[in-house]
Protein backbone atom coordinates (compact mmCIF):
# COMPACT_ATOMS: atom_id res chain seq x y z
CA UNK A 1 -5.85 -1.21 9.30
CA UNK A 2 -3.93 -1.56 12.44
CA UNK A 3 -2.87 -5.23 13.56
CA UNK A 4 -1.90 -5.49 16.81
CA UNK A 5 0.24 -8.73 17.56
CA UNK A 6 0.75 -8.56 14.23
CA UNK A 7 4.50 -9.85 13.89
CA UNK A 8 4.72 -11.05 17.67
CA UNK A 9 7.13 -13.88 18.05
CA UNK A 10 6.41 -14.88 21.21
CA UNK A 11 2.16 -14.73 20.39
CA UNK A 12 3.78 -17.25 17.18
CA UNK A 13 5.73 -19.57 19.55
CA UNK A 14 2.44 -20.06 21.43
CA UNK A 15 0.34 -20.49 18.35
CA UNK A 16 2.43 -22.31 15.61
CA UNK A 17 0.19 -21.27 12.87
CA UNK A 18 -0.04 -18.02 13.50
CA UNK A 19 3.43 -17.84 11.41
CA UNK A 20 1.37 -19.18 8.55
CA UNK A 21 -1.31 -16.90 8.99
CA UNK A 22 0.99 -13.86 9.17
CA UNK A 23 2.71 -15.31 6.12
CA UNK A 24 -0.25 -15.61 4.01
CA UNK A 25 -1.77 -12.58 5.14
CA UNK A 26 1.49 -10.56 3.99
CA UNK A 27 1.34 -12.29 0.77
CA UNK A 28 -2.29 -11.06 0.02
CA UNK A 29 -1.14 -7.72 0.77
CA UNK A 30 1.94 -7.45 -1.48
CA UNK A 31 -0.18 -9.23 -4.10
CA UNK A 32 -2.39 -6.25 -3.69
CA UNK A 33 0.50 -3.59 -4.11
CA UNK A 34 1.67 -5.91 -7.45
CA UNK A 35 -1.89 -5.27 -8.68
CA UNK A 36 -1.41 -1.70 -8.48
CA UNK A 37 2.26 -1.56 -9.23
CA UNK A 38 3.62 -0.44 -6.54
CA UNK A 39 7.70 -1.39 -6.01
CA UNK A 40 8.98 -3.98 -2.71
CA UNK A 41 12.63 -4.34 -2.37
CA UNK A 42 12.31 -6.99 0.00
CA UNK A 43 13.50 -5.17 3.09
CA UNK A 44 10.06 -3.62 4.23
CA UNK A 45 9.08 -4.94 7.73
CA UNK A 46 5.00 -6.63 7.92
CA UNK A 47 4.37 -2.87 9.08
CA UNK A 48 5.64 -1.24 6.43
CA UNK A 49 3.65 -3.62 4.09
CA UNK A 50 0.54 -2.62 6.37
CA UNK A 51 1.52 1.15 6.09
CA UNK A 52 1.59 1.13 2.93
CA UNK A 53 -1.34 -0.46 2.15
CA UNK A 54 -3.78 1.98 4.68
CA UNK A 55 -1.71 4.83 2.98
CA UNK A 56 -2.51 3.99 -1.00
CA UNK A 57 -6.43 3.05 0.49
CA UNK A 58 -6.71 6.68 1.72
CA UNK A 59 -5.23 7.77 -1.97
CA UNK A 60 -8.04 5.22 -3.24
CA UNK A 61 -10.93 7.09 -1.31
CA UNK A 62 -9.94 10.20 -2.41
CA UNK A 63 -9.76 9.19 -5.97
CA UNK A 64 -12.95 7.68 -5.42
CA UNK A 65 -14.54 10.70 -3.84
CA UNK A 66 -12.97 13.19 -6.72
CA UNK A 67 -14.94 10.71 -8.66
CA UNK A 68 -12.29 9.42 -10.26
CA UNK A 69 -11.77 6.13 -13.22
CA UNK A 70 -9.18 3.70 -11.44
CA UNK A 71 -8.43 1.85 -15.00
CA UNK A 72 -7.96 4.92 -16.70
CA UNK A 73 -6.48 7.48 -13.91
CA UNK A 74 -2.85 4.75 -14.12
CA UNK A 75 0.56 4.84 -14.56
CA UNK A 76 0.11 2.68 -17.42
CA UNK A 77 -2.79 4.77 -19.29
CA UNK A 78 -1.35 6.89 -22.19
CA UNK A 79 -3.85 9.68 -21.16
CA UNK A 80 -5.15 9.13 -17.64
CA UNK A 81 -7.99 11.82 -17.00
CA UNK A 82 -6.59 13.52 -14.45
CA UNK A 83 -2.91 13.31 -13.35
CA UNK A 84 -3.88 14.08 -9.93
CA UNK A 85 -5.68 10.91 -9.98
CA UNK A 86 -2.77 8.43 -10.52
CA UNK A 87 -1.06 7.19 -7.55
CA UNK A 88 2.37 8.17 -6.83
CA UNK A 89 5.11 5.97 -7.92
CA UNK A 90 8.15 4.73 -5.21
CA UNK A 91 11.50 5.19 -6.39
CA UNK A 92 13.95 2.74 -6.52
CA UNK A 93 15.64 3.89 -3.19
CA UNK A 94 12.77 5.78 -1.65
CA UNK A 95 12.16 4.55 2.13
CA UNK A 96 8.88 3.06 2.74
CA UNK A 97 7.78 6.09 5.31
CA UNK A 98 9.09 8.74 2.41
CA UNK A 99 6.85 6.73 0.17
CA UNK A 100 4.19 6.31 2.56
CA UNK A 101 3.93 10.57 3.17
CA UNK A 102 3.90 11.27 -0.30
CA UNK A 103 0.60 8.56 -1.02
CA UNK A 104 -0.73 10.72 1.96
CA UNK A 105 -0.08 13.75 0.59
CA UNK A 106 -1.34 13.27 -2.91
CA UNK A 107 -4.55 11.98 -0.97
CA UNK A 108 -4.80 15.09 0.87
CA UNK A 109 -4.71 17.12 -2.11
CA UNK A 110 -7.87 15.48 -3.80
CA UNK A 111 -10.12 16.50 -0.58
């Protein structure tokens, strides 16, 4: 999901709400990383919000396609199916685009 414009001040000085828009549209997406446990620090720009979230959809497909359980294959379950299955943690001090690779990695691996 690319959004072009997406954190334009100059498209939000013509069009007031669009700073509302942006703002609620950022807070459905880290709502969406909460659900799946996935660490902000606060400092991630809109696009690293948006990278993130294409890069743990991609590990999603893949899960799907390995035909993977998404409530058992978690970092929570005490014996997910398949390890390969559960998407990668970020560390406490891991840059977004470090974190990013490695959800794109672990996708790549599952086909």
């Amino acid at each position: 999901m690319t959004i072009p414009g997406w954190n334009d001040p100059a498209d939000e000085e013509r069009h007031p709400r669009r700073a509302a828009e942006r703002r609620n549209a950022r807070g459905e997406l880290e709502a969406r990383l909460r659900e799946r446990r996935v660490a902000l620090f606060g400092d991630e720009s809109d696009e690293d919000v948006v990278d993130i979230i294409n890069a743990i959809e991609e590990f999603e497909a893949g899960v799907s396609r390995a035909g993977g359980d998404g409530f058992v294959n978690t970092r929570e379950s005490s014996e997910p199916d398949d390890q390969r299955l559960v998407l990668p943690a970020r560390g406490e001090d891991e840059h977004v685009q470090r974190y990013v690779a490695r959800v794109r990695e672990a996708a790549d691996r599952l086909g």
